[in-house]
C-alpha atoms as a PDB file:
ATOM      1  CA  UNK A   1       1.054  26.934  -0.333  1.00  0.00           C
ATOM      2  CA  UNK A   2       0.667  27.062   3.426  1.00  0.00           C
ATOM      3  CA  UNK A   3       3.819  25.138   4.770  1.00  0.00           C
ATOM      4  CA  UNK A   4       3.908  23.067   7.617  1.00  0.00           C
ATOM      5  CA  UNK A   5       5.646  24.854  10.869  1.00  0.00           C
ATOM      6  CA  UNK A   6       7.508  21.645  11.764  1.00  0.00           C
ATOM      7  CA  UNK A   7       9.758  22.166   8.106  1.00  0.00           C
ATOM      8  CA  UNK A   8      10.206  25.624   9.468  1.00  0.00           C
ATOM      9  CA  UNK A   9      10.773  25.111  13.243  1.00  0.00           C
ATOM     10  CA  UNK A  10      12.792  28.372  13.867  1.00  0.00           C
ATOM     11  CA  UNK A  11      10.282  30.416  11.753  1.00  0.00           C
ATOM     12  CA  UNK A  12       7.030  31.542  11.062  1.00  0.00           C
ATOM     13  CA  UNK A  13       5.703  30.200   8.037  1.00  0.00           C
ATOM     14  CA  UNK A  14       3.103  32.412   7.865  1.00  0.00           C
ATOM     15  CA  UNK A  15       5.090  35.185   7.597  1.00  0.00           C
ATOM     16  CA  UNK A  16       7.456  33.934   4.850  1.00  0.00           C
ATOM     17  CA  UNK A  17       7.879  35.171   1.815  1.00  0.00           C
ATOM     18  CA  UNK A  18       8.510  33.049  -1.498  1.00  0.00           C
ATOM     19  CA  UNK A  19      10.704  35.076  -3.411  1.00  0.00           C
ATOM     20  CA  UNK A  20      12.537  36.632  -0.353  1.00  0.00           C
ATOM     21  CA  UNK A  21      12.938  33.568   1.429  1.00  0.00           C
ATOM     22  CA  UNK A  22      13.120  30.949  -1.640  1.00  0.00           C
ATOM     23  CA  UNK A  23      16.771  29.630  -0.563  1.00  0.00           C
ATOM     24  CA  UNK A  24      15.491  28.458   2.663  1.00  0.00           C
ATOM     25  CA  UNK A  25      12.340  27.313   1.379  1.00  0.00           C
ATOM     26  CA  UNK A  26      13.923  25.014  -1.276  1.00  0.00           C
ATOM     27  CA  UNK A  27      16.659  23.971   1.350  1.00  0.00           C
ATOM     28  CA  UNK A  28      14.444  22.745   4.072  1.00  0.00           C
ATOM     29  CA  UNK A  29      11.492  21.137   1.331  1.00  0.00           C
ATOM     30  CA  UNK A  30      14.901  19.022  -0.496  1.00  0.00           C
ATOM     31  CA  UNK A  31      16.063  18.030   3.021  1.00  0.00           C
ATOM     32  CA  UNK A  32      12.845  17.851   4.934  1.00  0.00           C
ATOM     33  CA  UNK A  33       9.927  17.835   2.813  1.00  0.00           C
ATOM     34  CA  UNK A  34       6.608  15.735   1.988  1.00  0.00           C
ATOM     35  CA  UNK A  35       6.444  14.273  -1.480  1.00  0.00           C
ATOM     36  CA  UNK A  36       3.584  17.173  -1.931  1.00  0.00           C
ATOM     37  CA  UNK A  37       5.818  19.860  -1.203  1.00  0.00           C
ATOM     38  CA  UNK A  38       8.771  18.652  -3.306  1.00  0.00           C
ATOM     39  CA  UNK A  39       6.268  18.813  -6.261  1.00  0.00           C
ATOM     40  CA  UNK A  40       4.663  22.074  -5.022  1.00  0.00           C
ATOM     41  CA  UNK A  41       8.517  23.533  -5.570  1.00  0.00           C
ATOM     42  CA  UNK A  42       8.705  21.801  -8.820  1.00  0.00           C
ATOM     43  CA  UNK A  43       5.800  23.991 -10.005  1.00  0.00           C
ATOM     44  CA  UNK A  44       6.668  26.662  -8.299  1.00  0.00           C
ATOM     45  CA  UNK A  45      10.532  27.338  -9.112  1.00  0.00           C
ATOM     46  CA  UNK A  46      12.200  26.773 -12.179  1.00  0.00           C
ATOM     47  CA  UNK A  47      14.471  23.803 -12.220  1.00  0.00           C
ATOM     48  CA  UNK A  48      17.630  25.856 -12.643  1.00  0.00           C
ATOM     49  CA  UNK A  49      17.142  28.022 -10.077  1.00  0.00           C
ATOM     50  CA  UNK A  50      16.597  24.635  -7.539  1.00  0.00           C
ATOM     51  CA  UNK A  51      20.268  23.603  -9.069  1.00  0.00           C
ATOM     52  CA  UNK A  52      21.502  26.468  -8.422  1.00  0.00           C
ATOM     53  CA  UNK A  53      20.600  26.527  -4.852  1.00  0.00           C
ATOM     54  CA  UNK A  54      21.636  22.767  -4.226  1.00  0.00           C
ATOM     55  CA  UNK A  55      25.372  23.443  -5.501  1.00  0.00           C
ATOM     56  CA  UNK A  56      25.502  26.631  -3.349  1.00  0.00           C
ATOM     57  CA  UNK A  57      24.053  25.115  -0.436  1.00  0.00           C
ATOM     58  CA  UNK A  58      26.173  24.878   2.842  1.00  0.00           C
ATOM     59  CA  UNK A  59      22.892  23.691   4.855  1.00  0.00           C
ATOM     60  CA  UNK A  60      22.128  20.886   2.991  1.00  0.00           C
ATOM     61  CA  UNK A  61      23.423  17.673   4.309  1.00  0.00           C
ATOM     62  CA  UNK A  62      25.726  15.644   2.060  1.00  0.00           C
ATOM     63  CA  UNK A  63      23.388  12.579   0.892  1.00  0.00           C
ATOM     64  CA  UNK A  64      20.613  14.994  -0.059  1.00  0.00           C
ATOM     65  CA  UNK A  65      22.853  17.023  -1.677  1.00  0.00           C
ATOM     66  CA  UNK A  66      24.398  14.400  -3.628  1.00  0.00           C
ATOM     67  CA  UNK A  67      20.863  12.839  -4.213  1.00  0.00           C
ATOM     68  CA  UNK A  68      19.335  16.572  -5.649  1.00  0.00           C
ATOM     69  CA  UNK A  69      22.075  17.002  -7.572  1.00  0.00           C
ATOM     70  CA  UNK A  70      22.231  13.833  -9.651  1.00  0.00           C
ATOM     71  CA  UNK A  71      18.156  13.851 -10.019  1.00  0.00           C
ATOM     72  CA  UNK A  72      18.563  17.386 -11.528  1.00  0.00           C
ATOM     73  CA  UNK A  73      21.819  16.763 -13.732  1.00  0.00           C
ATOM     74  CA  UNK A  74      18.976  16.973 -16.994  1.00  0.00           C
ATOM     75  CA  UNK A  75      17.626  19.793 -15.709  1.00  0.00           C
END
């Protein structure tokens, strides 16, 4: 997926890498993202690793990481 360099301000999205970089990536789509890109991480990570990174996350604000976590309590 080519991401859009406003989610990524600080970045080059170009350059990023999806495995390397897949904390960010899921941190800034949850926050920030397009209804495209949240479904785009859907398919591309497994659900447990995206709840993994939302209860870990220290860059998340505290509404989306209250919202993430109840929509992925099943999953």
């Amino acid at each position: 997926m080519k991401f859009r360099q406003s989610l990524f301000w600080e970045r080059d999205s170009n350059t990023m890498d999806t495995f390397k970089d897949s904390r960010y990536i899921i941190e800034r789509i949850l926050e920030w993202g397009k209804d495209e890109e949240v479904k785009w991480l859907y398919n591309f990570y497994r659900p447990f690793f995206i709840k993994t990174v939302v209860s870990l996350s220290d860059s998340l604000s505290p509404k989306t990481k209250n919202s993430w976590t109840l929509l992925l309590q099943d999953k």
